[in-house]
Every structure is written in C-alpha cells, then in structure tokens.
C-alpha atoms as a PDB file:
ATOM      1  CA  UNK A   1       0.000   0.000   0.000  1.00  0.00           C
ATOM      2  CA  UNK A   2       1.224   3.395  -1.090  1.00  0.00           C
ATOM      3  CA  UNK A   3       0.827   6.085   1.454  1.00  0.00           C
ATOM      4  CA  UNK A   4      -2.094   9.003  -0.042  1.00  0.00           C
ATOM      5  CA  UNK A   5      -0.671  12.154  -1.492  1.00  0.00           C
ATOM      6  CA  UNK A   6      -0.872  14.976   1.093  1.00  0.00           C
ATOM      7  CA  UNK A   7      -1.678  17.908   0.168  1.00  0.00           C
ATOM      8  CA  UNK A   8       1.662  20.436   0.406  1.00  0.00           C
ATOM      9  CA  UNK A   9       0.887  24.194   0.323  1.00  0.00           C
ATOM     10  CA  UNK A  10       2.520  26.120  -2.180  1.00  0.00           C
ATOM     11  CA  UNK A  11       4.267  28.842  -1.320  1.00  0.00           C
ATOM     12  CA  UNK A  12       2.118  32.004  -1.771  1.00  0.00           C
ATOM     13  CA  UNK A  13       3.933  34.598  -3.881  1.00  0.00           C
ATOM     14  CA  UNK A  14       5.868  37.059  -2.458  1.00  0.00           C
ATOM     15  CA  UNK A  15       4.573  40.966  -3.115  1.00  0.00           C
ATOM     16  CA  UNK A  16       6.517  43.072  -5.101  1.00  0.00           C
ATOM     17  CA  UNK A  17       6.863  46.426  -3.352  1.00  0.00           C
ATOM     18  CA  UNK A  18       5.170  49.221  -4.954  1.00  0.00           C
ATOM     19  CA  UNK A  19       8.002  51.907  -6.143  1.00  0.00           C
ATOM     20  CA  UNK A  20       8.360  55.065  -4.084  1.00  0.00           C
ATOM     21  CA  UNK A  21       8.113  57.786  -6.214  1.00  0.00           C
ATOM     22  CA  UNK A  22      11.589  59.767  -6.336  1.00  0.00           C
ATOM     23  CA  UNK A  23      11.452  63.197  -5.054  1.00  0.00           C
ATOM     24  CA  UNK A  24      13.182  66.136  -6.769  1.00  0.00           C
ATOM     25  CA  UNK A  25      14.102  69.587  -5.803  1.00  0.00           C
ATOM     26  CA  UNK A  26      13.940  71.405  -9.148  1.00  0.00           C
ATOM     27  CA  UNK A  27      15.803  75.059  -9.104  1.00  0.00           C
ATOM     28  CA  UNK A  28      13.866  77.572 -10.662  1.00  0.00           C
ATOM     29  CA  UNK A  29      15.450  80.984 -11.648  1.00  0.00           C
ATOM     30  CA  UNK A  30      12.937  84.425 -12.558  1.00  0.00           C
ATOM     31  CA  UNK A  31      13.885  87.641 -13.710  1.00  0.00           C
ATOM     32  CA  UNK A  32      11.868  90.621 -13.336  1.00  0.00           C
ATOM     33  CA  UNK A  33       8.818  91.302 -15.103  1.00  0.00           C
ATOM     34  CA  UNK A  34       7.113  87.818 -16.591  1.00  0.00           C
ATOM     35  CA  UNK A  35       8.327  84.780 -16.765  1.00  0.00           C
ATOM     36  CA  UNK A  36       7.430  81.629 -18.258  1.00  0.00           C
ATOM     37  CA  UNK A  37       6.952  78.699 -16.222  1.00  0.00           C
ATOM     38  CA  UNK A  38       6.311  74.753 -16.158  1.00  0.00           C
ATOM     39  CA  UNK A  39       6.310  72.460 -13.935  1.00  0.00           C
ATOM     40  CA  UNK A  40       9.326  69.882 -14.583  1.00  0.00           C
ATOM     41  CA  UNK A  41       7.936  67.672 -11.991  1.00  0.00           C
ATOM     42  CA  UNK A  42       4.888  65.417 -10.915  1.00  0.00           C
ATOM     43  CA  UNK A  43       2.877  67.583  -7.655  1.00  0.00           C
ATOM     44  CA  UNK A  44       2.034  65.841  -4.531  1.00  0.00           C
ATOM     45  CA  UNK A  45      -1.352  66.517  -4.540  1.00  0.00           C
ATOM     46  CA  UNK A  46      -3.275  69.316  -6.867  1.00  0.00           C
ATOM     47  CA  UNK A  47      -1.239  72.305  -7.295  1.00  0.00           C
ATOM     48  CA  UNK A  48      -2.781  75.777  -7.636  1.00  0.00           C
ATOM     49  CA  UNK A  49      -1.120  79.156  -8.721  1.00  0.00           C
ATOM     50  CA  UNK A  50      -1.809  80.623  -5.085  1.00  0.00           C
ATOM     51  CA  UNK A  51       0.273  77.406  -3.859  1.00  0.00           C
ATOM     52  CA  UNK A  52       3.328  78.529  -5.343  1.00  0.00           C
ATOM     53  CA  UNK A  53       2.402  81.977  -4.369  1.00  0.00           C
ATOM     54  CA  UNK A  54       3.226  80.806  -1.025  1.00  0.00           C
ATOM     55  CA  UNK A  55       6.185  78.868  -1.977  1.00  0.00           C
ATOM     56  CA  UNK A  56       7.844  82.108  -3.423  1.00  0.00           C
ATOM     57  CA  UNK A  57       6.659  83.819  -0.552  1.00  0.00           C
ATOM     58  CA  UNK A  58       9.021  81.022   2.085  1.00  0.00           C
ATOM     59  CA  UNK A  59      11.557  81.692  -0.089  1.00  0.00           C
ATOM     60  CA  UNK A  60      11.776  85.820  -0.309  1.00  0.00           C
ATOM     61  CA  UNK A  61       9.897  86.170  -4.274  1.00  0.00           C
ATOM     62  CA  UNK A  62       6.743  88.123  -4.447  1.00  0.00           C
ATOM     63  CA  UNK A  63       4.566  86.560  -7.318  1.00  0.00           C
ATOM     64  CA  UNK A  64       2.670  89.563  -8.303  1.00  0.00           C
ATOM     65  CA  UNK A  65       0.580  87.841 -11.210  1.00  0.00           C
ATOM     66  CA  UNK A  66       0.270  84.213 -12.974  1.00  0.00           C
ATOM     67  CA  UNK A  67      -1.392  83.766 -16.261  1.00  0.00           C
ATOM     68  CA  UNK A  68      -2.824  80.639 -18.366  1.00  0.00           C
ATOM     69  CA  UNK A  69      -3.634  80.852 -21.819  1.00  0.00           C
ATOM     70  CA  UNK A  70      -6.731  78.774 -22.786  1.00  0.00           C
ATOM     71  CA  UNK A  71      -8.383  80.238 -25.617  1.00  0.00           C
ATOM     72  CA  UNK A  72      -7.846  83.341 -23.807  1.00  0.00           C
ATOM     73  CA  UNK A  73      -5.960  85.017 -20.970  1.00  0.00           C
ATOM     74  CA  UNK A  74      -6.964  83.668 -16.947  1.00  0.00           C
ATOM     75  CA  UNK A  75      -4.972  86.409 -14.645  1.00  0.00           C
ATOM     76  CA  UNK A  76      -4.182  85.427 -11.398  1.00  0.00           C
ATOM     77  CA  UNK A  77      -3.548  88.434  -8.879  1.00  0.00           C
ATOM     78  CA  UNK A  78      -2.585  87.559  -5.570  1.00  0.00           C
ATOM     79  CA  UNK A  79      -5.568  88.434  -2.704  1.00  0.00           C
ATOM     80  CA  UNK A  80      -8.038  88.122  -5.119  1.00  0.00           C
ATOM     81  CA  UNK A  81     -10.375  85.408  -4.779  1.00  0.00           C
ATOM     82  CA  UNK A  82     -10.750  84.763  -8.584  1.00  0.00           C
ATOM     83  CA  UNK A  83      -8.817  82.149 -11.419  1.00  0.00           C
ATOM     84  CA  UNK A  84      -6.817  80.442  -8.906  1.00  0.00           C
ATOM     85  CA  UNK A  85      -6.350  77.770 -11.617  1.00  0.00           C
ATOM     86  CA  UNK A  86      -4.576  74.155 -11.414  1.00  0.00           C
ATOM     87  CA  UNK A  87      -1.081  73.799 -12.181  1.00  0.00           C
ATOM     88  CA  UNK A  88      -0.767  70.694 -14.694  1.00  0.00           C
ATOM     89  CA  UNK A  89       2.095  69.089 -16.461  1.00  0.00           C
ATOM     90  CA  UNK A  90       2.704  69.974 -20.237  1.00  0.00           C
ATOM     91  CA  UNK A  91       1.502  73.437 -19.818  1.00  0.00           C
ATOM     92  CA  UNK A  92       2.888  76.822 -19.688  1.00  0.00           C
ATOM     93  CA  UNK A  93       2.403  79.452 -17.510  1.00  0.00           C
ATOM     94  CA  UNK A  94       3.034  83.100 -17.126  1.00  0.00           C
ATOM     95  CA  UNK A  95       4.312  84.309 -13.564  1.00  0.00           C
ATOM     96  CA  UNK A  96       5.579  88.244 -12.869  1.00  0.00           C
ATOM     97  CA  UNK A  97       8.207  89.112 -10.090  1.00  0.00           C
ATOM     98  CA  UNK A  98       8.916  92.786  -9.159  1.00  0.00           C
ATOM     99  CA  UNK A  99      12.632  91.589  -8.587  1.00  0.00           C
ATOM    100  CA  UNK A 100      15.142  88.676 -10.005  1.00  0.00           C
ATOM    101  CA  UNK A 101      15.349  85.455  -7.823  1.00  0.00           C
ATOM    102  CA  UNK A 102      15.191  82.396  -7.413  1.00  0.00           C
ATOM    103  CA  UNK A 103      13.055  79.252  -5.799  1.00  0.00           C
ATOM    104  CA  UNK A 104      13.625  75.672  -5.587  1.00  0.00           C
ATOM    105  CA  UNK A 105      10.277  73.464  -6.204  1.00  0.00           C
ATOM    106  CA  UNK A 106       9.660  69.845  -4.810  1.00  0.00           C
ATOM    107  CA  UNK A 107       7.721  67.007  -6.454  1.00  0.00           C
ATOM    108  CA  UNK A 108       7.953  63.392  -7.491  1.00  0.00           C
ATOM    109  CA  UNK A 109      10.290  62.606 -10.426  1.00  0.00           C
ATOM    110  CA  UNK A 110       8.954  62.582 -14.082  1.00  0.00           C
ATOM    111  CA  UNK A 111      10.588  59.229 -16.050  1.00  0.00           C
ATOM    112  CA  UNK A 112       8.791  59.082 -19.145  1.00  0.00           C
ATOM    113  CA  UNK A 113       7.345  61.422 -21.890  1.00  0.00           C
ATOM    114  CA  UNK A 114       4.050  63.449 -20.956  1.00  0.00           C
ATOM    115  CA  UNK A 115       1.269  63.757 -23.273  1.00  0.00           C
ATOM    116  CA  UNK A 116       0.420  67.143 -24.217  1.00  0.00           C
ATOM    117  CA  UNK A 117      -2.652  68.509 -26.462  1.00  0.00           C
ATOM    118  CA  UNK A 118      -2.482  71.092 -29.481  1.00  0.00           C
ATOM    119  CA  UNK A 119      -5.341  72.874 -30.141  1.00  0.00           C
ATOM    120  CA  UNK A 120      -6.248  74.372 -33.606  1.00  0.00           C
ATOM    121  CA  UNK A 121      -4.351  78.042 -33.018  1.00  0.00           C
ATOM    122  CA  UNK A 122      -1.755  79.130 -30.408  1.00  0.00           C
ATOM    123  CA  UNK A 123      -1.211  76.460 -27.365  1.00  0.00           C
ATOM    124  CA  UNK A 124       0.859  77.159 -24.564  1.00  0.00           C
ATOM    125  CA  UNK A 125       2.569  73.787 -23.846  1.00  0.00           C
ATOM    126  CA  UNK A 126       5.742  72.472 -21.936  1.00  0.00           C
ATOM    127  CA  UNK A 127       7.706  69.477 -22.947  1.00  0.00           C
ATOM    128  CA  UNK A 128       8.874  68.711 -18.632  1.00  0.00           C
ATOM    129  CA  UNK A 129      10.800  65.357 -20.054  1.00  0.00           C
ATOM    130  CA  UNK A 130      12.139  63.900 -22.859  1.00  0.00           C
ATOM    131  CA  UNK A 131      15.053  61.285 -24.185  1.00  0.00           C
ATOM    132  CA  UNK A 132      16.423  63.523 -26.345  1.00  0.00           C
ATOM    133  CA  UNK A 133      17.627  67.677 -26.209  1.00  0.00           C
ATOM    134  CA  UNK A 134      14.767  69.066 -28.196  1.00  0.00           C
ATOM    135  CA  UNK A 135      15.297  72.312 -29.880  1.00  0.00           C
ATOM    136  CA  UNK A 136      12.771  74.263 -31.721  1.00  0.00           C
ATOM    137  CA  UNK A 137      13.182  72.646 -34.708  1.00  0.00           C
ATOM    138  CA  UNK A 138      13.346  69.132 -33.844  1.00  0.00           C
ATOM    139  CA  UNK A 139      10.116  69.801 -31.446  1.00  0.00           C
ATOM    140  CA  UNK A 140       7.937  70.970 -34.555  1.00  0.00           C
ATOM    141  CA  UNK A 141       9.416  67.966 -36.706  1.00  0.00           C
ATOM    142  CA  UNK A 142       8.316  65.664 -33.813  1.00  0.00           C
ATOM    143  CA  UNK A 143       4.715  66.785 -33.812  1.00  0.00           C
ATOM    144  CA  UNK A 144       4.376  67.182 -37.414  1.00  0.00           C
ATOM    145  CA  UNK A 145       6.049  62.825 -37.457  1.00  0.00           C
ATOM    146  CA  UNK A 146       3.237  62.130 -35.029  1.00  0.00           C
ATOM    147  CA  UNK A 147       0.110  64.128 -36.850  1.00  0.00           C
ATOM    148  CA  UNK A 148       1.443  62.553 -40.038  1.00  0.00           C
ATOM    149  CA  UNK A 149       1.195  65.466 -41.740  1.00  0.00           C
ATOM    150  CA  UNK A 150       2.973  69.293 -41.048  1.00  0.00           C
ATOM    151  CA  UNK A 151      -0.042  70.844 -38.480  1.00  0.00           C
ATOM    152  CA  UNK A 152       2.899  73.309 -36.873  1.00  0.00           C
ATOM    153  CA  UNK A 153       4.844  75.744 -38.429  1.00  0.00           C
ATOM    154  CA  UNK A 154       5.761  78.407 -35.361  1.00  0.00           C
ATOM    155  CA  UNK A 155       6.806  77.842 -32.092  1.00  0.00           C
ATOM    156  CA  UNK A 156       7.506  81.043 -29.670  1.00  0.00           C
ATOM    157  CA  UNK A 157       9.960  81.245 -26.732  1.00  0.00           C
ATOM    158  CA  UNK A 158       9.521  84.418 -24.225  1.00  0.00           C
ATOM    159  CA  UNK A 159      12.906  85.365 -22.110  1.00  0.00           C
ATOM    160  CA  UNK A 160      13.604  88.512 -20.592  1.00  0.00           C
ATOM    161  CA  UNK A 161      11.275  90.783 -22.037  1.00  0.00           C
ATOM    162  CA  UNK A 162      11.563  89.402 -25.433  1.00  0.00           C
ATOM    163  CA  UNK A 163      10.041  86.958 -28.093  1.00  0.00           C
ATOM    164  CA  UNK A 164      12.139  84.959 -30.241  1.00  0.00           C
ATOM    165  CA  UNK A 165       9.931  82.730 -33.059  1.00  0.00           C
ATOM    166  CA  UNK A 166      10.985  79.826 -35.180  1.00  0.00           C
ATOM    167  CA  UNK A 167       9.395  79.096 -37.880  1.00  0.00           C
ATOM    168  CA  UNK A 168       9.628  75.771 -39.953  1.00  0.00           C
ATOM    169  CA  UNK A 169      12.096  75.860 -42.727  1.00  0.00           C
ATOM    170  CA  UNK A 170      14.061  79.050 -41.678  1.00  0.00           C
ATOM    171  CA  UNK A 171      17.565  78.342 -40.255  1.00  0.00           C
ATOM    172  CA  UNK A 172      17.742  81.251 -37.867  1.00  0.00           C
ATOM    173  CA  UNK A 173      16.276  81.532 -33.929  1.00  0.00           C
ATOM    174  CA  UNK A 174      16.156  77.413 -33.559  1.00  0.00           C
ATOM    175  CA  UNK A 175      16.144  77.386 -29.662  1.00  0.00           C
ATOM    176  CA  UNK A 176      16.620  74.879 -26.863  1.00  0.00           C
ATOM    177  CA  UNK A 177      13.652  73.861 -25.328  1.00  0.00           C
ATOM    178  CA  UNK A 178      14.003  73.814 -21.664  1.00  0.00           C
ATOM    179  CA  UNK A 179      11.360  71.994 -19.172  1.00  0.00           C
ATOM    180  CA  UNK A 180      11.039  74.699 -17.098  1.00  0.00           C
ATOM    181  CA  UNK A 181       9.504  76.857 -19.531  1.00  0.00           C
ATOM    182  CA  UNK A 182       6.551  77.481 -21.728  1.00  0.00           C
ATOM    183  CA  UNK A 183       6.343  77.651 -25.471  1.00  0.00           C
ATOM    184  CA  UNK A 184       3.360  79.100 -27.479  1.00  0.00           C
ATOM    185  CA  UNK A 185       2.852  76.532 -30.329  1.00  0.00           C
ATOM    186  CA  UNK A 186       0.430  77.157 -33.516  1.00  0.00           C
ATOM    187  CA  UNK A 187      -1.220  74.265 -34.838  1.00  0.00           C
ATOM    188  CA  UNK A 188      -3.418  74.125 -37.945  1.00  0.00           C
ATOM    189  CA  UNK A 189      -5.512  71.071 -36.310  1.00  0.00           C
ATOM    190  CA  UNK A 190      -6.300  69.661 -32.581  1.00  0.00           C
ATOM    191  CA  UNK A 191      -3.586  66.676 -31.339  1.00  0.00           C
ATOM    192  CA  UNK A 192      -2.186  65.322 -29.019  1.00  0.00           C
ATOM    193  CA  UNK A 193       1.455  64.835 -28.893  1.00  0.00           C
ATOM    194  CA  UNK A 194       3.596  61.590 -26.987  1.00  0.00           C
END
C-alpha cells in the first residue's frame, strides 16, 4: 500500500513592493517682469497658482501675477479670490516678479514622456521630459512625425522681455527647449502629442 498524497501548500507569492516615487528639488530661476513657467515635476497633490504663491513667498519672491492661456488670458492676482487655476504638467504658464530670484520646487520625479494637447491656433505647452535635447526645430518635426502630416509651423519662446519665433524651414532663432519653460505653439488642427 502506497501512502495518499498529502496535500503540500505552495508557497504564496511574495509581493513586489510598490516603487516610491523619487522626489526632486527642481531650481527655478525668474527675472523681473514675466516669466514663463512649467512644472518639470509630478505635484504631490493638486497644485494651484496661489500654492506657489506661497512657496515664493518662504523663499523671499513676491509673485505679483500668474497667467494661463486657454483660448484666452486667466490672470491670477494675488488676494483676489478669482482664477486660482490648477497647475498641470505639459503646460505653460506666465508668472511676474517685481525683482530677479530664485526658488527651488519639490515634487515626485517625471521618467517618461508626458502627453500634451495642441489645439487648432496658439497652445501654450511644456515638454517637462524627454530622451532627447529638443530644440525648436526638432520639437515641430516631432509633432508634425506624429500628426502625419505638417499641423505646426511656429513655435515662440519668451525670455527677458523678449520673443524669439521659429518658424519651420528658416535656419535662424532654432532654440533649446528647456522643461522649465513654456512655449506658445500654432497648430493648424487639434492633437495630441507623446
């Protein structure tokens, strides 16, 4: 007589921990007058323009305006209890400083590309990660690969007072995008852009 098989328990798997988000500290540097602005990191939690407002505030800047273009100009004063709008990744924002400064920002770590929608006109995106050193140029060829067709022509960079445009085929004013900043892009259709 054979002894009965036994049932033997099988191990039960072992969880794999869930990744802790890497935190950043991302420098930030402003110049009088308006500034552009992204976000070049994921926020803990929403993030509104009166948030950083305080932020600045810790650290000796005086925000005296933020603006978001949607279609249209949302102005942000400080003490006023109107557009107090969300921060979100991909997007660019205006913020004025009555004096040069500078402010370090913390959030979780952005590893991968960010989606970020064109709409038929001007869009004010951000690009806060990417593989590769995009400049103007290679930005616009990017999103005209992915529409499959050329939808952007002109991309706009604001510093210090000043607007420098490139424009498809021209060899002149082909800037480095940097994911701290805005950039006002004109689209002939609606995408959205990996």
């Amino acid at each position: 007589n054979s002894p009965e098989p036994t049932d033997t328990p099988s191990p039960s798997p072992i969880p794999s921990p869930t990744p802790t988000p890497y935190i950043v500290s991302v420098d930030y540097d402003f110049h009088p007058g308006w500034n552009t602005f992204a976000l070049e990191f994921f926020p803990v939690g929403s993030l509104k323009v009166s948030n950083l407002e305080g932020e600045f505030m810790q650290q000796g800047l005086t925000l005296e305006a933020g603006a978001v273009w949607d279609n249209g100009w949302d102005i942000y004063l400080p003490g006023y209890p109107f557009n107090d709008f969300n921060l979100e990744l991909a997007s660019g924002y205006f913020l004025r400083f009555p004096t040069q400064g500078n402010a370090s920002l913390v959030g979780e770590e952005i590893t991968e590309a960010v989606p970020f929608e064109l709409n038929h006109g001007w869009s004010f995106i951000a690009v806060p990660y990417s593989d590769i050193n995009y400049t103007a140029s290679v930005l616009l060829n990017h999103i005209n690969a992915v529409a499959g067709v050329n939808v952007v022509a002109y991309i706009a960079d604001f510093e210090n007072s000043v607007w420098n445009i490139f424009a498809v085929g021209y060899p002149f004013n082909d800037f480095a995008i940097n994911p701290k900043k805005g950039y006002f892009v004109y689209s002939e259709e609606s995408i959205t852009v990996i």
